[in-house]
Each structure stands twice: as structure tokens, then as C-alpha cells.
C-alpha atoms as a PDB file:
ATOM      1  CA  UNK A   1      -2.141   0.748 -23.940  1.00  0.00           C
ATOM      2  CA  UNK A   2      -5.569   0.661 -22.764  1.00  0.00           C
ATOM      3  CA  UNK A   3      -6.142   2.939 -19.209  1.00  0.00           C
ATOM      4  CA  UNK A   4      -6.736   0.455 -16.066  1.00  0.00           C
ATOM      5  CA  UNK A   5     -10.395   1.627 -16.116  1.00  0.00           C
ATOM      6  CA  UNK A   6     -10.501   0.467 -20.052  1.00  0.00           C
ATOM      7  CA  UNK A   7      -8.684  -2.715 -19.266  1.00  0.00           C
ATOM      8  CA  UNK A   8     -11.361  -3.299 -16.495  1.00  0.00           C
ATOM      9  CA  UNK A   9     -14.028  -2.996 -19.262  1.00  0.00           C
ATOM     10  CA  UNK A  10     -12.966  -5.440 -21.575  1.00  0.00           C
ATOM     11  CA  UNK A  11     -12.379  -8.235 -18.964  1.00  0.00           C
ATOM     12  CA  UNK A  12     -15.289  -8.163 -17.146  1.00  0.00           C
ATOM     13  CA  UNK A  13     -17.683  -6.425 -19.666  1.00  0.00           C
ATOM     14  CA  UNK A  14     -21.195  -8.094 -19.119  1.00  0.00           C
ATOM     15  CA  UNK A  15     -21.097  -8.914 -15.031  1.00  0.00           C
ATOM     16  CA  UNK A  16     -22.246  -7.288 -12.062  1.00  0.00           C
ATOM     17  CA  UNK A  17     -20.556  -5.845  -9.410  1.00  0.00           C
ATOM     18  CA  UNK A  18     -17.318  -7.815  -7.878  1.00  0.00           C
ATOM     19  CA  UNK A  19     -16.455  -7.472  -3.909  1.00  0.00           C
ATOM     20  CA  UNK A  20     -12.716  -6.764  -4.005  1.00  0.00           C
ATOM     21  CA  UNK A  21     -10.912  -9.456  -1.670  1.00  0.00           C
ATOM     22  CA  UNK A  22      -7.637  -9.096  -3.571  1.00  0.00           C
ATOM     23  CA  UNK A  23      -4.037  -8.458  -2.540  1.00  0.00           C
ATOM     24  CA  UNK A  24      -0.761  -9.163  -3.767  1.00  0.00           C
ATOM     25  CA  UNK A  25       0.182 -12.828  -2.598  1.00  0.00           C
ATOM     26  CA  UNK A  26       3.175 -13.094  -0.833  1.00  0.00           C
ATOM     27  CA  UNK A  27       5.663 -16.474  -1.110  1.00  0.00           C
ATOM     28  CA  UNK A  28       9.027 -17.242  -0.355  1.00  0.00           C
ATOM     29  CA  UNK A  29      10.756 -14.301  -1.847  1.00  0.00           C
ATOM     30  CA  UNK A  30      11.887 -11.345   0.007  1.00  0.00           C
ATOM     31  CA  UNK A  31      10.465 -12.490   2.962  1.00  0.00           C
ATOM     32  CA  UNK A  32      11.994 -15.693   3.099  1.00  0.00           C
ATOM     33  CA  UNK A  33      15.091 -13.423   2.669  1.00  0.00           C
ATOM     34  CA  UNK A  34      14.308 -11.623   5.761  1.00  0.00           C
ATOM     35  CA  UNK A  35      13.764 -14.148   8.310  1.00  0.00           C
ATOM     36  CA  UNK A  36      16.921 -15.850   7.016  1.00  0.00           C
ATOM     37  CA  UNK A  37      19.422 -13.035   7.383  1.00  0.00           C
ATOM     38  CA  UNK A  38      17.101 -10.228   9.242  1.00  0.00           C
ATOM     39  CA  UNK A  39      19.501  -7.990   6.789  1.00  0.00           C
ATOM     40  CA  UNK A  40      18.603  -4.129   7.425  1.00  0.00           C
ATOM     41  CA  UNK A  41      18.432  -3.640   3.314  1.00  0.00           C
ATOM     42  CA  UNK A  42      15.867  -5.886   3.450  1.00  0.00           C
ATOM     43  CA  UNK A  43      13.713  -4.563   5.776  1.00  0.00           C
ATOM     44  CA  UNK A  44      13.839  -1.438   4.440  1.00  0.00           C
ATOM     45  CA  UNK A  45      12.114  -2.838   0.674  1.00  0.00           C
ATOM     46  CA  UNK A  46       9.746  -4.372   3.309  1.00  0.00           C
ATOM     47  CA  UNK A  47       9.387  -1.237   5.181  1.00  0.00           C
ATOM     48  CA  UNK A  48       8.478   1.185   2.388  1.00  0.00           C
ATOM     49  CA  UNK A  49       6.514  -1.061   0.860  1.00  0.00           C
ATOM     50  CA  UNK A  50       3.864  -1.575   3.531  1.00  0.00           C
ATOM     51  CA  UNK A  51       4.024   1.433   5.708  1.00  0.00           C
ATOM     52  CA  UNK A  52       1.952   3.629   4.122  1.00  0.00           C
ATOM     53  CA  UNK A  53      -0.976   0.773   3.635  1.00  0.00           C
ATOM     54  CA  UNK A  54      -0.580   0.156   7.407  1.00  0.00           C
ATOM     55  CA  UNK A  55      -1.196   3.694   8.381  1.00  0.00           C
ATOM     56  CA  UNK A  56      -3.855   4.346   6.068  1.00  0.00           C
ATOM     57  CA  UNK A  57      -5.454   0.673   7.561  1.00  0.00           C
ATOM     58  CA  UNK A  58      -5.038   1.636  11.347  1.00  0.00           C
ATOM     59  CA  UNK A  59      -5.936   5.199  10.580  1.00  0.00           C
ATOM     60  CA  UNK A  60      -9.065   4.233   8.863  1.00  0.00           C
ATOM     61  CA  UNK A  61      -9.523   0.754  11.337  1.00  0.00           C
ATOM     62  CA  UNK A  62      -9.352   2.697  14.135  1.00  0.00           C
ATOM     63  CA  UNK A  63     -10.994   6.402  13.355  1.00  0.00           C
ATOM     64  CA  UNK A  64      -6.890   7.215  14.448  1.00  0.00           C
ATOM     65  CA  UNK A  65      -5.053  10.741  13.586  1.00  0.00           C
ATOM     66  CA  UNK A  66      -1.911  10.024  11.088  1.00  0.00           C
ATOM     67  CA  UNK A  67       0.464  10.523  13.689  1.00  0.00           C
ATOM     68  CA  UNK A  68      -1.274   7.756  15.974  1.00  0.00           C
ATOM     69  CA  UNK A  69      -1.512   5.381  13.267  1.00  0.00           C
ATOM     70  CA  UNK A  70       2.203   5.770  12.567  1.00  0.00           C
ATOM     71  CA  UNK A  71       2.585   5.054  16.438  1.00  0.00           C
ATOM     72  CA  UNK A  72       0.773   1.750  15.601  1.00  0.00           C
ATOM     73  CA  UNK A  73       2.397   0.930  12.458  1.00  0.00           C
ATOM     74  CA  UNK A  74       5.521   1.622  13.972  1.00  0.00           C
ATOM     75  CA  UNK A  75       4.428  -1.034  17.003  1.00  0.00           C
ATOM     76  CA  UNK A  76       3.744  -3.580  14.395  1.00  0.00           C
ATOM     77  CA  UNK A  77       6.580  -3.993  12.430  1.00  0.00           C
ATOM     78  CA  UNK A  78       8.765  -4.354  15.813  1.00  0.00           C
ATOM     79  CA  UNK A  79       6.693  -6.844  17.107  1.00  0.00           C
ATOM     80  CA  UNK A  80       6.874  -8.896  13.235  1.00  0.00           C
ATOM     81  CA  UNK A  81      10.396  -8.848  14.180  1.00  0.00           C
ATOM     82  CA  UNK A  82      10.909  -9.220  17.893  1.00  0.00           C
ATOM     83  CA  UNK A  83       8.105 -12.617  17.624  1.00  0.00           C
ATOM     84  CA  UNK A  84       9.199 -13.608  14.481  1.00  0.00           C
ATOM     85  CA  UNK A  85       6.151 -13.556  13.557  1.00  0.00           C
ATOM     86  CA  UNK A  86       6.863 -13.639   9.389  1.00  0.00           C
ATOM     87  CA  UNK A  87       8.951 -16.868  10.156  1.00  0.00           C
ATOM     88  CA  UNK A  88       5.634 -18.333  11.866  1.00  0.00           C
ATOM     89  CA  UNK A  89       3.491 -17.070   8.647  1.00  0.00           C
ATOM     90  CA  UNK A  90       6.154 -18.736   6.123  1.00  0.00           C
ATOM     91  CA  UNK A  91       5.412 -21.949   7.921  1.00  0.00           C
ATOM     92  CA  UNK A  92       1.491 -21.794   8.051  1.00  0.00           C
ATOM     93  CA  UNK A  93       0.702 -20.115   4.955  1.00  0.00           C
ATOM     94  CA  UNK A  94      -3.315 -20.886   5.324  1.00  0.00           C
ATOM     95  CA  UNK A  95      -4.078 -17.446   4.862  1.00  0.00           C
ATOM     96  CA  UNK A  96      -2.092 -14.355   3.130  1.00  0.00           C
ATOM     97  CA  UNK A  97       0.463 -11.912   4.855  1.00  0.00           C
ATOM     98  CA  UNK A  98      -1.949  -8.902   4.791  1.00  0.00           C
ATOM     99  CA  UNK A  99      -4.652 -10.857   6.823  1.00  0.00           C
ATOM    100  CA  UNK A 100      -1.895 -11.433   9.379  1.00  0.00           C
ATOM    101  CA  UNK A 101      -0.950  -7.848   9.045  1.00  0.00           C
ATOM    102  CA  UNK A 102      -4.460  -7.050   9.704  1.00  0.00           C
ATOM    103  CA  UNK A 103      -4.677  -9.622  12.521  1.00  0.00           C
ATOM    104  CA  UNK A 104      -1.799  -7.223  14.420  1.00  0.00           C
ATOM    105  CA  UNK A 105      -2.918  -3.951  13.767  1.00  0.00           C
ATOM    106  CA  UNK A 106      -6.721  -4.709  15.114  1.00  0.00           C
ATOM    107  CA  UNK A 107      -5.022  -6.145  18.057  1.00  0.00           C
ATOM    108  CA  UNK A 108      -2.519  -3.335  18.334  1.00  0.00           C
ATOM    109  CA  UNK A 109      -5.706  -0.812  18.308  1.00  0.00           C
ATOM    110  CA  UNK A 110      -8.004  -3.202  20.645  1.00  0.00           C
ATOM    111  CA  UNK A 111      -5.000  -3.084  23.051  1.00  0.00           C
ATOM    112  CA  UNK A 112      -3.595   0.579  22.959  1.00  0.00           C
ATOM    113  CA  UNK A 113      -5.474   1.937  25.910  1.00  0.00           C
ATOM    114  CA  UNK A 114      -3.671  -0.826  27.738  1.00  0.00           C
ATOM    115  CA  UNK A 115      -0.190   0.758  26.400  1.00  0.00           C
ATOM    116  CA  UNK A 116       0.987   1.124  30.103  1.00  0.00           C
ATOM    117  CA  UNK A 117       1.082  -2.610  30.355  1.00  0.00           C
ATOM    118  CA  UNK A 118       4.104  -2.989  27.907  1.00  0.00           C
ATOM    119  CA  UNK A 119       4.383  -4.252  24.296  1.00  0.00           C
ATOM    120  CA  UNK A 120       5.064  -7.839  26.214  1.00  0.00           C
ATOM    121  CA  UNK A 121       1.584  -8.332  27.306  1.00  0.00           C
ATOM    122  CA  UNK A 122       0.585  -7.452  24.134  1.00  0.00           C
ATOM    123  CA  UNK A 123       2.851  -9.383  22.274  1.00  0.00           C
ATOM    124  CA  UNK A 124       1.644 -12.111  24.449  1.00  0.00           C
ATOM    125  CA  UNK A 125      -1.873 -11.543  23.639  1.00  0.00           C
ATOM    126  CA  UNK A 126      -1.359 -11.689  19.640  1.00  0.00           C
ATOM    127  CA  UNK A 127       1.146 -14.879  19.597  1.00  0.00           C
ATOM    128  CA  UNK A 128      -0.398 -17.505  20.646  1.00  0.00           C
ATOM    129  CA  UNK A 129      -2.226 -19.505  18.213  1.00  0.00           C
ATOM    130  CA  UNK A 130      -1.775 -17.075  15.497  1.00  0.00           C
ATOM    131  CA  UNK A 131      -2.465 -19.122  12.226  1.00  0.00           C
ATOM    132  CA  UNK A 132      -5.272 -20.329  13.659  1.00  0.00           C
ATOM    133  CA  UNK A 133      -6.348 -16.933  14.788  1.00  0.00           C
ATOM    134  CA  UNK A 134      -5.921 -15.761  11.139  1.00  0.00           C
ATOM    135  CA  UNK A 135      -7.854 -18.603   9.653  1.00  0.00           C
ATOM    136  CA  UNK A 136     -10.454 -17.099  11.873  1.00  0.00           C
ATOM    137  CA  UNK A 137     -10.467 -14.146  10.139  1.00  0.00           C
ATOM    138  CA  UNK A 138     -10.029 -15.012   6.609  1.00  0.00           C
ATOM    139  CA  UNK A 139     -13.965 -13.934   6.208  1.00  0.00           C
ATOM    140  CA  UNK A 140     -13.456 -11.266   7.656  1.00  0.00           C
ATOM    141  CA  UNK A 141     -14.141  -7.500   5.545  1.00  0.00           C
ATOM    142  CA  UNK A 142     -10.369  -6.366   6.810  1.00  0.00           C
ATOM    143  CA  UNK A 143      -8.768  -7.988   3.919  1.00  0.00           C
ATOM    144  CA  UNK A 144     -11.266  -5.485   1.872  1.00  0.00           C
ATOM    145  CA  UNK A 145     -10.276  -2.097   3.841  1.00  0.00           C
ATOM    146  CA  UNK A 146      -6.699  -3.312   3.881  1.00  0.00           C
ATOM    147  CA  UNK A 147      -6.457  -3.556   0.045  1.00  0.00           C
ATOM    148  CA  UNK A 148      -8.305  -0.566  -0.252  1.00  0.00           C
ATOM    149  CA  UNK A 149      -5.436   0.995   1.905  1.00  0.00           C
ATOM    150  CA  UNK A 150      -2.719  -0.691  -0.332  1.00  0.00           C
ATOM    151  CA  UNK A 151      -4.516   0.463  -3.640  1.00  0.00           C
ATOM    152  CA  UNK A 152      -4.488   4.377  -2.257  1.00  0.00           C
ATOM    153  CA  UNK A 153      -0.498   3.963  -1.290  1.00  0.00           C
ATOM    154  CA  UNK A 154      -0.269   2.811  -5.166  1.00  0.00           C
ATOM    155  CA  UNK A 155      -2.150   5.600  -6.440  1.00  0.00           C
ATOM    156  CA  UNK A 156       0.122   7.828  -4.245  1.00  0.00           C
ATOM    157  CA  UNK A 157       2.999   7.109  -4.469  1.00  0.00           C
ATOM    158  CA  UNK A 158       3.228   6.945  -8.286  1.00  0.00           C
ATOM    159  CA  UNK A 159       1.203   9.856  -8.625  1.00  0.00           C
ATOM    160  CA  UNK A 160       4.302  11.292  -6.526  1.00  0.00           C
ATOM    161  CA  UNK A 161       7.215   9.769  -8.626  1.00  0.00           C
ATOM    162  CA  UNK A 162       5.266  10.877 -11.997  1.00  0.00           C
ATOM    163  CA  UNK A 163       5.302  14.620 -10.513  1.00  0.00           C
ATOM    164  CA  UNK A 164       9.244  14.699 -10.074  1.00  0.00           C
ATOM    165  CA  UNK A 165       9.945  12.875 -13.160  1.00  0.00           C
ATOM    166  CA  UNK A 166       7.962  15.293 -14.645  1.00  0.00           C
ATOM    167  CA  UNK A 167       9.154  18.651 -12.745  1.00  0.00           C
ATOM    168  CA  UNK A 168      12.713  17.329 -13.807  1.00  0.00           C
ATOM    169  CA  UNK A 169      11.836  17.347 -17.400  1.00  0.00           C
ATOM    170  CA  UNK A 170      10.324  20.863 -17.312  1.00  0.00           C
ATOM    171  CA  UNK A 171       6.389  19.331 -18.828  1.00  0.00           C
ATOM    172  CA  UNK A 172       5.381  21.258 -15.868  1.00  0.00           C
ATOM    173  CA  UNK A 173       2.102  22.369 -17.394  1.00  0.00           C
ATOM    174  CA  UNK A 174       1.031  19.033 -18.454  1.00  0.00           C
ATOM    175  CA  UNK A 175       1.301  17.856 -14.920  1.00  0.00           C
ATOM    176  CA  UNK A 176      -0.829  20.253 -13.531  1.00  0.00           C
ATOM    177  CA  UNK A 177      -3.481  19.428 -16.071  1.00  0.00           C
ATOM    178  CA  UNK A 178      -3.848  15.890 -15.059  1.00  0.00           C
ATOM    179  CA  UNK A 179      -3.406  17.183 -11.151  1.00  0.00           C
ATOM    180  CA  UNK A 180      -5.827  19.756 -11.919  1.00  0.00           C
ATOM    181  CA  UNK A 181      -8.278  16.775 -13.162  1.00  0.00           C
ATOM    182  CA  UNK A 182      -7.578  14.170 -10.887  1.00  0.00           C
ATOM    183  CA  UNK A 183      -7.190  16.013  -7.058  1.00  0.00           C
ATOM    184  CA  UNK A 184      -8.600  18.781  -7.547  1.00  0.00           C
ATOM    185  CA  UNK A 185     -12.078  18.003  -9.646  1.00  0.00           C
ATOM    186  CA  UNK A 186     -11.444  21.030 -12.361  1.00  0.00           C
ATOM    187  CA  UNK A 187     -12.714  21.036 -15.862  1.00  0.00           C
ATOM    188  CA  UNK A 188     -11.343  21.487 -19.078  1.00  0.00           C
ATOM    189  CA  UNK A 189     -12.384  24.852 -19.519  1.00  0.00           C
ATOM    190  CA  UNK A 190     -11.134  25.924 -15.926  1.00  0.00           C
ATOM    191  CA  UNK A 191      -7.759  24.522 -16.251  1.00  0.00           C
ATOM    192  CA  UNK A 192      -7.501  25.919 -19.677  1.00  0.00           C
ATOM    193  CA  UNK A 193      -8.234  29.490 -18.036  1.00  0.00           C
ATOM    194  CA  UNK A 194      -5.723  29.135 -15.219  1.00  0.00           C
ATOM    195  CA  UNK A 195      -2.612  27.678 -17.115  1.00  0.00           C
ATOM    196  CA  UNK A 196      -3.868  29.779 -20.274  1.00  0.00           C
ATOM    197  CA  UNK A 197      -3.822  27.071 -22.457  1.00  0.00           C
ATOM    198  CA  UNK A 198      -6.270  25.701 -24.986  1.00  0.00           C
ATOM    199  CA  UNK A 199      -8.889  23.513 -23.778  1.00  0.00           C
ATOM    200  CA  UNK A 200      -7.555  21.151 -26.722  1.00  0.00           C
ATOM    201  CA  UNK A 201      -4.350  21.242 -25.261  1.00  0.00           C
ATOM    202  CA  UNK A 202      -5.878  20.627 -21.729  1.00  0.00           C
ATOM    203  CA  UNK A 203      -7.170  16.773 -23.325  1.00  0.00           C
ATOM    204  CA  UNK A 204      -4.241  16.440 -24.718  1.00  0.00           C
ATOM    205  CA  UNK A 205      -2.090  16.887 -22.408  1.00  0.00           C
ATOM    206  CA  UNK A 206      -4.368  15.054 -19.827  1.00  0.00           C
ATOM    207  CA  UNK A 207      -4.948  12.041 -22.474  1.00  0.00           C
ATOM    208  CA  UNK A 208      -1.216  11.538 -22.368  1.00  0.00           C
ATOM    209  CA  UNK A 209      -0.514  12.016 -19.038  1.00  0.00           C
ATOM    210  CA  UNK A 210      -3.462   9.632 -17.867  1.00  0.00           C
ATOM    211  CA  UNK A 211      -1.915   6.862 -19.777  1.00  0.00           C
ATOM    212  CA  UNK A 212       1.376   7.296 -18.178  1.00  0.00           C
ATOM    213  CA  UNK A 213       0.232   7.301 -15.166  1.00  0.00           C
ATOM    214  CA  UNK A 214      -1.671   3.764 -15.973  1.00  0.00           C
ATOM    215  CA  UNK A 215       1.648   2.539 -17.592  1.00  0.00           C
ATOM    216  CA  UNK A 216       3.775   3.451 -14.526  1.00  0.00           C
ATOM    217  CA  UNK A 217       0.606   1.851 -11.963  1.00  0.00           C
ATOM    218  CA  UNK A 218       1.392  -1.717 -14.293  1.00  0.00           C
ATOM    219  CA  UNK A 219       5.032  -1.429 -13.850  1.00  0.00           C
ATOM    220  CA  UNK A 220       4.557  -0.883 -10.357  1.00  0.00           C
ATOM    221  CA  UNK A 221       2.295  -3.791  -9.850  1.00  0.00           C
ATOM    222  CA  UNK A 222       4.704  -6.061 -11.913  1.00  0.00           C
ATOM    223  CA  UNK A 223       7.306  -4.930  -9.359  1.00  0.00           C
ATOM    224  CA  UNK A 224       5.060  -5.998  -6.225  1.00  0.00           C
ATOM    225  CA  UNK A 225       4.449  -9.250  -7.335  1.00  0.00           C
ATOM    226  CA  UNK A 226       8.243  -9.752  -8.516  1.00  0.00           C
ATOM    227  CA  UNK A 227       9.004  -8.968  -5.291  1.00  0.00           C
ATOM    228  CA  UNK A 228       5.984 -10.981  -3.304  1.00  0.00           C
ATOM    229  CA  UNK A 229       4.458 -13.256  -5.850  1.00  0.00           C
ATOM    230  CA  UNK A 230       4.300 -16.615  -7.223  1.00  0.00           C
ATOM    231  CA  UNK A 231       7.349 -16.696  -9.319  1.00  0.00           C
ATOM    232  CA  UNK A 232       6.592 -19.617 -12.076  1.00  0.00           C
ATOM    233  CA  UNK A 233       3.017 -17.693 -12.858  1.00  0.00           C
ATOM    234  CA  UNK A 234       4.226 -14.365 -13.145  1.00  0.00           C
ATOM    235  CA  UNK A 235       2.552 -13.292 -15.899  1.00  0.00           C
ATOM    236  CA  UNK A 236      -0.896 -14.659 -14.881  1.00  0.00           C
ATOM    237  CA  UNK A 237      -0.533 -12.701 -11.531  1.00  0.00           C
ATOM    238  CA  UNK A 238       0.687  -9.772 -12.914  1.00  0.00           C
ATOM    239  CA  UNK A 239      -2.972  -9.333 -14.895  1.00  0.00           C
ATOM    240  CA  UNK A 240      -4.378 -11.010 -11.729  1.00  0.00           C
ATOM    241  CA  UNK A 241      -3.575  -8.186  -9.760  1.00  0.00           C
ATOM    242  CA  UNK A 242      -4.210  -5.565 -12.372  1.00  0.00           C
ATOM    243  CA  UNK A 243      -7.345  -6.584 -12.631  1.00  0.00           C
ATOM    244  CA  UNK A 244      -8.308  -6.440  -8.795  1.00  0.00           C
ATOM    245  CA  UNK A 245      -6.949  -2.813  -9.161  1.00  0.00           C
ATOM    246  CA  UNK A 246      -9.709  -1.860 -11.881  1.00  0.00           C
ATOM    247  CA  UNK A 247     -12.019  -3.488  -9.864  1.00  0.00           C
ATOM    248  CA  UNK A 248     -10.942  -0.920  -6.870  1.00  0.00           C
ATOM    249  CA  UNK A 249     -11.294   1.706  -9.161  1.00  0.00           C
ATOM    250  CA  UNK A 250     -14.285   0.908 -11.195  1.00  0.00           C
ATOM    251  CA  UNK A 251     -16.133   0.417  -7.676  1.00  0.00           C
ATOM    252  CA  UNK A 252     -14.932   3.133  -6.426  1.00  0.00           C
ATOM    253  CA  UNK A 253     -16.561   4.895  -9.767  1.00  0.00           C
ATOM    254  CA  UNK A 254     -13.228   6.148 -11.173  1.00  0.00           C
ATOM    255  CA  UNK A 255      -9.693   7.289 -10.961  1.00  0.00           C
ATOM    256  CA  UNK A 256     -10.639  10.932 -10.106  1.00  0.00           C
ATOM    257  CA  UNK A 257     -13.127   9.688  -7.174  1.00  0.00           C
ATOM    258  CA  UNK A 258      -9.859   7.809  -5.424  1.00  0.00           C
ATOM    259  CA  UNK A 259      -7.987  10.299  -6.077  1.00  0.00           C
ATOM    260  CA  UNK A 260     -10.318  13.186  -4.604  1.00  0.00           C
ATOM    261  CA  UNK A 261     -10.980  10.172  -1.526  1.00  0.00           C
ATOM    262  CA  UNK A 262      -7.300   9.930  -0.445  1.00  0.00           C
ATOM    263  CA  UNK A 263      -6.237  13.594  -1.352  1.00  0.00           C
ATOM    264  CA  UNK A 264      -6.858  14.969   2.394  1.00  0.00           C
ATOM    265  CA  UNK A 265      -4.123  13.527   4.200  1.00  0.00           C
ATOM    266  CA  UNK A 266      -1.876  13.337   1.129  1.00  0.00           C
ATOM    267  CA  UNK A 267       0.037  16.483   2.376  1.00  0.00           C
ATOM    268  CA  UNK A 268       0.210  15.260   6.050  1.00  0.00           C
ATOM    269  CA  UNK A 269       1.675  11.068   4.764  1.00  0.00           C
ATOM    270  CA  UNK A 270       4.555  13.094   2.302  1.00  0.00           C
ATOM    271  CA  UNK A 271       5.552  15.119   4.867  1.00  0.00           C
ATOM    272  CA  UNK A 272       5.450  12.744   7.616  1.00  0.00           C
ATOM    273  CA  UNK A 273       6.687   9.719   6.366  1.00  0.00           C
ATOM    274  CA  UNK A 274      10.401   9.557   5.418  1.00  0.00           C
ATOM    275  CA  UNK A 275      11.411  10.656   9.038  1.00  0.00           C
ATOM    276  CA  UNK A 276       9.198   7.810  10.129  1.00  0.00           C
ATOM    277  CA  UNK A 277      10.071   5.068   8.473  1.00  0.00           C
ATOM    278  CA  UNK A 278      14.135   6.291   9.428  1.00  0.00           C
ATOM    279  CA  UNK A 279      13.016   6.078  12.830  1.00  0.00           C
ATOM    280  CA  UNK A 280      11.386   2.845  12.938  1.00  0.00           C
ATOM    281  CA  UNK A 281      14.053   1.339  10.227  1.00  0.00           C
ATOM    282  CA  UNK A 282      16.735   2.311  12.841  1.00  0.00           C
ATOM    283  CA  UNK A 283      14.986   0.773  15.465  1.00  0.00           C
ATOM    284  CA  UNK A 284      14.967  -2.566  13.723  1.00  0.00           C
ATOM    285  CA  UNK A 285      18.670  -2.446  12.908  1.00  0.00           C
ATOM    286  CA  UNK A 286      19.364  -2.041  16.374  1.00  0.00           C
ATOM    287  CA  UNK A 287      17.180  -5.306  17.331  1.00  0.00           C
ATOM    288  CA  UNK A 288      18.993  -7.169  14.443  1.00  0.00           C
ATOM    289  CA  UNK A 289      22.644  -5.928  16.355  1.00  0.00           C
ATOM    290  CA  UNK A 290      21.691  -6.886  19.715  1.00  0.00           C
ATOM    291  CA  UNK A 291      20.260 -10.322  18.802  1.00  0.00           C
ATOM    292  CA  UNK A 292      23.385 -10.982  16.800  1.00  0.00           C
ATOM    293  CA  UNK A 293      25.648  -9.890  19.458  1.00  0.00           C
ATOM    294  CA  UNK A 294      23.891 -12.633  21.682  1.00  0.00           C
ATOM    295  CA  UNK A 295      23.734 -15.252  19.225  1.00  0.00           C
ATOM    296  CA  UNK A 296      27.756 -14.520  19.148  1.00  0.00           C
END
């Protein structure tokens, strides 16, 4: 299998540069599924699938520390749920989820010295007229930094799940190669010196490794749009949205430069995020029980 920089190659081989505008298009899948039964498992695919592009798009939107922008993210998924504000998307779909995503974070920032005013005034401030709001803002470059911040959570987090599966199977050296390569900018000879290894076997190893890693970014995007996308063209979307990602990468100049991009607050989002993401998860549960308590 060809490496998503390779892929990149042969489809567009010949143009200039494209402006990525690209993320995964969301229909009546698990979100429908959510605003019909608000079930807590639900919320939870939802939840760990867009937390960590939210905080990386309010941390970079608004120049915020990673704890802030968790405070923000946090914010914005109660107020999707207490306005019901995915059930208002699914019925004016003019414009795609993360551009309504956007739409609440930039408000959520714009509004945060006001905090002392209550999440009601702001809630009242980003309701009304929202899809027209968003169709507002379909030109606008946030769809750009807010795929950018979905493409880095990809990178991450399967970076992060090829690291255990490979710590559990003992390859430990051949990880550390293609970590060596891709976070931390060494060269063959220097990771040869420090694992003492060959610097055949460092190429090797990293050859291999590298194409795992692009097999396991595919299977991830095929589980996105499973989950998100346009059911009937699955296929078609699948290798639409691979695509976008080489385009990500091959402006960014390559996997390495991402990598080497997003690598500072790597440490601080793995540390930080499970207890999030149990906090705010438990929060919603508890908003689910009390408006099904009244609806009783």
C-alpha cells in the first residue's frame, strides 16, 4: 500500500497547490442517534471523537492554554445539548457540523470575559438564527484551522494506539525508530547509534513502520466516515477524505513536519484528557437524567 504522501502524488500529480476546506461530512447517522435517544453511549463516540479537535481549535482560535481550551470545549458540548443545537443542524443542513462547531467555539471565546453573566446569556447570544449565522460563515478560513485541528487529533491519536500495540508485542525498537524519525527529527545514523542498531535496520524498520502507520490512518478514516458519512457512497468518501488528508500533509511539507508541529502539547492533551472528557461525559448524563425525569 502506497504511504498517504505517495497516494497524494499519484492523484493530483501535475497541479498546483490545493487550499484544504475538507472535513468529514456528517449525515443522519450517529447523530441522528443522539438527538433521538440523548443515550450516554452515544455521546461518549461523539465525545472522543471531537474533543481533542475542539481543544486544539479553541486553543489555537483563541491563543488559549490547554487547560482553558478544555474549559471551552467543555462549555460547548453542554450547550450542543442543553439548546439542542445538533437537532437544529439535522434540520438545516446548509452547511457541515464542524462549521457549526466552529460557529460555538468563536462565540464561546468572543464571550468568555463575559463568563460572570452565565452560560444563559450566552446561550442566548449563539441561538438565535443559527443556520443562518453559519451560512454566514461558510467562507470563512475556520473550516481550514478546524480541519487542521481534526487532522493533528488523527495523527495523534493513532500514533498513540500504534505505540501500545506495539509495546504489547515487544517490537519496541522499531517503534522508537519511526518515533525517533517522526517527533523527534533524528537521522538514520543517529538513531542507529542510540538503539545500536544498523542504519539498514533503522530504514527498515522505519519503512515498515511508516506504512503501518498509513494503513492504520485509512482504517481510521474509513471508521469516521462510517460513523459520520454518506452511507450509499462510502467508498467514494472514504478516498474523498483520504485525499484531503494528503493534501494536509503534503501542504504542510510532510508527515515529520506535522508531526514535529503538534508534538509540544502532545504530553500535556495525553495526560489531560481522559479525566476530562469523564468529567464533561458525566455532566451530560446528568442533563440527560434530569430532562428525563421531567419529561416523566
Amino acid at each position: 500500500m502506497r504511504t498517504i504522501e505517495e497516494s497524494y502524488t499519484f492523484q493530483f500529480k501535475g497541479k498546483g497547490p490545493v487550499t484544504v476546506n475538507r472535513f468529514p461530512q456528517t449525515r443522519q447517522s450517529l447523530i441522528q442517534r443522539i438527538v433521538d435517544n440523548h443515550e450516554s453511549a452515544e455521546w461518549k463516540i461523539f465525545l472522543d471523537d471531537y474533543w481533542g479537535p475542539i481543544v486544539r481549535f479553541a486553543a489555537r482560535r483563541g491563543r488559549l492554554s490547554i487547560p482553558d481550551a478544555e474549559d471551552i470545549t467543555a462549555e460547548v458540548f453542554i450547550i450542543l445539548l442543553s439548546a439542542n443545537l445538533l437537532s437544529r443542524w439535522l434540520k438545516d443542513r446548509r452547511s457541515k457540523l464542524s462549521t457549526m462547531l466552529c460557529a460555538v467555539v468563536k462565540n464561546m471565546i468572543s464571550n468568555r470575559a463575559r463568563v460572570q453573566s452565565g452560560r444563559e446569556k450566552i446561550m442566548a447570544i449563539i441561538t438565535p438564527d443559527l443556520a443562518a449565522d453559519i451560512v454566514s460563515r461558510q467562507e470563512d478560513s475556520s473550516d481550514d484551522s478546524f480541519y487542521s485541528a481534526w487532522a493533528d487529533e488523527l495523527l495523534r491519536t493513532t500514533l498513540q494506539k500504534l505505540q501500545q500495540d506495539y509495546l504489547k508485542q515487544g517490537r519496541v525498537d522499531a517503534f522508537r525508530v519511526f518515533y525517533g524519525k517522526v517527533i523527534e527529527g533524528l537521522s538514520n545514523p543517529e538513531i542507529a547509534n542510540c538503539l545500536n542498531i544498523k542504519v539498514t535496520d533503522v530504514e527498515n524498520y522505519y519503512k515498515r513502520v511508516r506504512g503501518q502507520f498509513s494503513d492504520r490512518l485509512k482504517a481510521a478514516i474509513e471508521g469516521n466516515v462510517r460513523k459520520y458519512g454518506y452511507r450509499e457512497n462510502f467508498d467514494e468518501e472514504v478516498e474523498l477524505e483520504w485525499q484531503a488528508l494528503g493534501e494536509y500533509l503534503k501542504a504542510c511539507g510532510d508527515l515529520e513536519s506535522v508531526f514535529q508541529q503538534i508534538s509540544e502539547d502532545l504530553d500535556e492533551l495525553r495526560h489531560r484528557e481522559r479525566k476530562s472528557k469523564a468529567a464533561i461525559l458525566h455532566q451530560l448524563t446528568s442533563i440527560v437524567d434530569r430532562e428525563s425525569q421531567q419529561n416523566d
